[in-house]
N, C-alpha and C. Protein backbone atom coordinates (compact mmCIF):
# COMPACT_ATOMS: atom_id res chain seq x y z
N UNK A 1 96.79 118.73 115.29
CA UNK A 1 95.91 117.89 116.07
C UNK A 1 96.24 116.43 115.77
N UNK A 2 96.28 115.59 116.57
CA UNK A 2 96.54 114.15 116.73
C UNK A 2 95.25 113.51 117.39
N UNK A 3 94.91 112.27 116.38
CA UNK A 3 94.36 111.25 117.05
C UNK A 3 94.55 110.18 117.79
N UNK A 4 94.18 109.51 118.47
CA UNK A 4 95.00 108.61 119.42
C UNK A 4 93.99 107.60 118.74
N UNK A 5 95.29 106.15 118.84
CA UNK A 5 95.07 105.01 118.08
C UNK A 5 95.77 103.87 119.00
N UNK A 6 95.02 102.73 118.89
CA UNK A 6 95.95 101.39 119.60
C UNK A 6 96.55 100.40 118.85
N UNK A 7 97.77 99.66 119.07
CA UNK A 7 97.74 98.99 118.24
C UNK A 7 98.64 97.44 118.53
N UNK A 8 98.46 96.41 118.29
CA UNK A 8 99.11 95.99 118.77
C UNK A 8 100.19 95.04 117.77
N UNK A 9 101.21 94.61 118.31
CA UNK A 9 102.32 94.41 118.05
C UNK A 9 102.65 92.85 118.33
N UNK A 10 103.38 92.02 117.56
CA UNK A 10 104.32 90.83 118.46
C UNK A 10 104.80 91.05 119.38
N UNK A 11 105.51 90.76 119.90
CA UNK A 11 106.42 90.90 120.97
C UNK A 11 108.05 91.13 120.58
N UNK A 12 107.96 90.75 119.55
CA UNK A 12 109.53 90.58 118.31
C UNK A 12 109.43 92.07 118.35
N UNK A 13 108.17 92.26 117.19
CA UNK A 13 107.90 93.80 116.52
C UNK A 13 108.12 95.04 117.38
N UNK A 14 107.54 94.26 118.54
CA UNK A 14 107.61 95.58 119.76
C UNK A 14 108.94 95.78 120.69
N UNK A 15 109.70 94.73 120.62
CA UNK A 15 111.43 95.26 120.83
C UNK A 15 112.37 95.29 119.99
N UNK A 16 111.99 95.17 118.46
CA UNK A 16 112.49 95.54 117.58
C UNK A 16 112.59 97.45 117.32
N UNK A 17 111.06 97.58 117.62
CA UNK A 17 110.57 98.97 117.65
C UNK A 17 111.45 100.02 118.32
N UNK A 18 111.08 99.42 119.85
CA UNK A 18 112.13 99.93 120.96
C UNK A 18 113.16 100.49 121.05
N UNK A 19 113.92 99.25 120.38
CA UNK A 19 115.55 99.30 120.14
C UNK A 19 115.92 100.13 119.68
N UNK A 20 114.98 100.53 118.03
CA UNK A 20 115.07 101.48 116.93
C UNK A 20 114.50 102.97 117.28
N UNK A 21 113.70 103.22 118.30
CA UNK A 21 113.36 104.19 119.49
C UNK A 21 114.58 104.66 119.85
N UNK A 22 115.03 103.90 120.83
CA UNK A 22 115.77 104.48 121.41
C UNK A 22 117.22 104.59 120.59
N UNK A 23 117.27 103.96 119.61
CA UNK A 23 118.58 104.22 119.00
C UNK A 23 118.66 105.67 118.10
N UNK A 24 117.16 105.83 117.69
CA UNK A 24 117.09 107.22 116.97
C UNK A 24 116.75 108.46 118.52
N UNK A 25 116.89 107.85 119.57
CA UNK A 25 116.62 109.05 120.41
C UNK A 25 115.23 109.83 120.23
N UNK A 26 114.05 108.92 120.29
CA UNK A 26 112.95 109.25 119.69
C UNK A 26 111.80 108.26 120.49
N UNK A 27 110.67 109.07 120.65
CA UNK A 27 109.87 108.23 121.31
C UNK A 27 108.91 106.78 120.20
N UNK A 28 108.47 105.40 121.25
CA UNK A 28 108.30 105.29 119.84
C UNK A 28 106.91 105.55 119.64
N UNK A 29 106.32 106.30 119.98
CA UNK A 29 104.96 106.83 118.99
C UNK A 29 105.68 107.84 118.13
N UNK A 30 106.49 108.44 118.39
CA UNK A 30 107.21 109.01 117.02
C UNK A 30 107.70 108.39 116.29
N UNK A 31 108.28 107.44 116.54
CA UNK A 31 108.95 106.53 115.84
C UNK A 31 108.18 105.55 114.40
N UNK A 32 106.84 105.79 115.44
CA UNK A 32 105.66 105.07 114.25
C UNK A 32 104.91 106.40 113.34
N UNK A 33 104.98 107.05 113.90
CA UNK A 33 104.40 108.39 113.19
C UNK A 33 105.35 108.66 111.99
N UNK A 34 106.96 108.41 111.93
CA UNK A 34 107.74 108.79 111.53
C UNK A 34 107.54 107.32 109.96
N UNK A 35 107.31 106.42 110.32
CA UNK A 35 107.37 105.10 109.67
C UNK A 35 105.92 105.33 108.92
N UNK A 36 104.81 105.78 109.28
CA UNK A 36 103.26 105.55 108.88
C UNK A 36 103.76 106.75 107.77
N UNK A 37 104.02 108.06 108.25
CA UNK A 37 104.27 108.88 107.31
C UNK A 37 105.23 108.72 106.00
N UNK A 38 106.11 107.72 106.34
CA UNK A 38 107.18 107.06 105.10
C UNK A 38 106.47 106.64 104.53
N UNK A 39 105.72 105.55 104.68
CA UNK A 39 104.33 104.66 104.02
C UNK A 39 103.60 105.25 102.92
N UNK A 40 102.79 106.18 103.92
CA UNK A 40 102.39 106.84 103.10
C UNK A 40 102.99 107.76 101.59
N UNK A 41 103.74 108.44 102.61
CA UNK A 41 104.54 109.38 101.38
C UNK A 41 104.74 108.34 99.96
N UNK A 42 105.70 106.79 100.26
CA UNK A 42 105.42 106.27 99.05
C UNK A 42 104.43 105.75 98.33
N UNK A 43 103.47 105.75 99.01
CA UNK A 43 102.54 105.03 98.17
C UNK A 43 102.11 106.24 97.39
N UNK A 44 101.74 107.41 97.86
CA UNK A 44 101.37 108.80 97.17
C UNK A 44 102.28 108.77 95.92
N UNK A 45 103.44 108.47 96.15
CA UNK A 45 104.31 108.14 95.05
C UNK A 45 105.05 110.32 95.09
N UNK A 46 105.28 110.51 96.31
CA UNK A 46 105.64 111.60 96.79
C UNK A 46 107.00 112.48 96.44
N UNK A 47 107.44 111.35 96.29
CA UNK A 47 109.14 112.07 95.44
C UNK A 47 109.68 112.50 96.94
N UNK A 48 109.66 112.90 98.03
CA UNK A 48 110.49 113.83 98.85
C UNK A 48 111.46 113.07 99.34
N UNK A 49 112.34 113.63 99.47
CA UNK A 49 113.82 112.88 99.71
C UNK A 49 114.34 113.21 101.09
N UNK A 50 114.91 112.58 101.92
CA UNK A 50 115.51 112.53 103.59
C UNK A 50 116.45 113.81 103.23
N UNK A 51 116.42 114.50 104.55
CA UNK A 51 117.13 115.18 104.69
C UNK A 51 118.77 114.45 105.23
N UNK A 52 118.68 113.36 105.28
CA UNK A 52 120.25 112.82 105.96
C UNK A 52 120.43 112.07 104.64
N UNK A 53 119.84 111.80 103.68
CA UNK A 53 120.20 111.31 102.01
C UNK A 53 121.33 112.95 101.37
N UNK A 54 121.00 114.13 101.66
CA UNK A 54 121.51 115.33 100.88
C UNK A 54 122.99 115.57 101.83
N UNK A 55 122.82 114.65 102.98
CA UNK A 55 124.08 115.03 104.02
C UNK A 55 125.18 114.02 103.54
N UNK A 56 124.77 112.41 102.88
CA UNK A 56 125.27 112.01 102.80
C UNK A 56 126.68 112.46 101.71
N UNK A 57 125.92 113.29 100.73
CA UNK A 57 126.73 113.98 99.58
C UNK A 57 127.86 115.04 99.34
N UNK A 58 127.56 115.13 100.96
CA UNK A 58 128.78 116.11 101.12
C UNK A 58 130.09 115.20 101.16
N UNK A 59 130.18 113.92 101.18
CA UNK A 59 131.22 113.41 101.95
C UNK A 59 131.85 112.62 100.11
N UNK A 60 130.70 112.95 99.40
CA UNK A 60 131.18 112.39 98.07
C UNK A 60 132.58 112.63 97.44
N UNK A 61 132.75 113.78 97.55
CA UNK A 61 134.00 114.20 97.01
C UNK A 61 135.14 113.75 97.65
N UNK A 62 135.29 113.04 98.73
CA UNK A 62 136.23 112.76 99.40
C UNK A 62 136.17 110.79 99.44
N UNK A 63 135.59 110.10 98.58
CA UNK A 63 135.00 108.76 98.17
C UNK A 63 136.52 108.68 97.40
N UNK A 64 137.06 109.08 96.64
CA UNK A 64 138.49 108.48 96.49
C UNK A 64 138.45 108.12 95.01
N UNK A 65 137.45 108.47 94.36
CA UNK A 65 136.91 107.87 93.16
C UNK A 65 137.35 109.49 91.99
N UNK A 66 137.65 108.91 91.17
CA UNK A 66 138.09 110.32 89.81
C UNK A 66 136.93 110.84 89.03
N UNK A 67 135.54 110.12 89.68
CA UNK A 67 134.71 110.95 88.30
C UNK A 67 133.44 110.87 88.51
N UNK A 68 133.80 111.56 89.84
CA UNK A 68 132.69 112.36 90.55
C UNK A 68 131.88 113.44 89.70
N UNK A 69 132.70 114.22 89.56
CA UNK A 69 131.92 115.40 88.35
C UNK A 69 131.35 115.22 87.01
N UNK A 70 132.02 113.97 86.72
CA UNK A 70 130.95 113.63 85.57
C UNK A 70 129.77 112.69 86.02
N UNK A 71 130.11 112.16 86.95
CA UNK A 71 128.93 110.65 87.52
C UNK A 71 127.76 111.58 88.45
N UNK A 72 127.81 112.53 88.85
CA UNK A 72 127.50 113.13 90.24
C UNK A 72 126.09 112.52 89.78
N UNK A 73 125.22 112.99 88.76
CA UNK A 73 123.56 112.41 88.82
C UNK A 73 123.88 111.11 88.98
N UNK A 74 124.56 110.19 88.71
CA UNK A 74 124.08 108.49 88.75
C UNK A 74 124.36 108.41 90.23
N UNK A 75 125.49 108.88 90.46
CA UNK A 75 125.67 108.67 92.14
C UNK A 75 124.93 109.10 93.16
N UNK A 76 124.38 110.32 92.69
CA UNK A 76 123.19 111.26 93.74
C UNK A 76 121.93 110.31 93.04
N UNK A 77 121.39 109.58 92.30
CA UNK A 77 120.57 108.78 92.12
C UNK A 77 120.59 107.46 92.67
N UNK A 78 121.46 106.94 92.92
CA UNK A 78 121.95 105.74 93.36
C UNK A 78 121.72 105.21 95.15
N UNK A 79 122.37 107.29 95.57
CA UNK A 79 122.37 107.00 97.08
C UNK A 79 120.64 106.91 97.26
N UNK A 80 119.81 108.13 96.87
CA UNK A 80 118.40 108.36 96.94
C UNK A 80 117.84 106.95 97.02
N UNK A 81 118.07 106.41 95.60
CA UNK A 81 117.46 104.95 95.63
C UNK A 81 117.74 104.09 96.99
N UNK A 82 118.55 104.19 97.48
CA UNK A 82 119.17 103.21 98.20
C UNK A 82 118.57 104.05 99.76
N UNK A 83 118.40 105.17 99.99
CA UNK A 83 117.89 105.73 100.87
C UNK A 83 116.45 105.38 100.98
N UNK A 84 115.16 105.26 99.59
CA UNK A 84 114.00 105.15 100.09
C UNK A 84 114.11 103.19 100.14
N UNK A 85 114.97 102.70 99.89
CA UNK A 85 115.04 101.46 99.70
C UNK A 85 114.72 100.97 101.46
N UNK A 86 114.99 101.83 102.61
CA UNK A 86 115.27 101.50 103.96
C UNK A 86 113.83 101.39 104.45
């Protein structure tokens, strides 16, 4: 169940929004649903991690770097950080 809410925006904010709408292929009341729920989650202090943060890791091993297998937690910590950082 969903409540319906108004809200208003700059004019900046609201084709900033847009842009980022349509660039994720997403409406933007999803788009804000998707952002309110980020919000939240951190302030809960939620821990859950993006599912396109665990995609990024596949591509690790192929980074060109020798010490992957020993670094893998600082690096899989590093991207995370840098993922809720957005």
């Amino acid at each position: 169940m969903r409540a319906r809410t108004m809200v208003y925006l700059d004019v900046e904010q609201h084709r900033a929004l847009r842009t980022e709408a349509v660039r994720e292929g997403v409406s933007m009341a999803e788009l804000l649903r998707r952002l309110v729920g980020r919000y939240l989650d951190e302030r809960r202090g939620s821990g859950r991690v993006p599912p396109k943060a665990y995609l990024r890791l596949v591509g690790l091993g192929a980074s060109g770097r020798s010490d992957i297998s020993e670094r893998h937690d600082a690096y899989l910590t590093r991207a995370l950080r840098r993922d809720r950082a957005r």
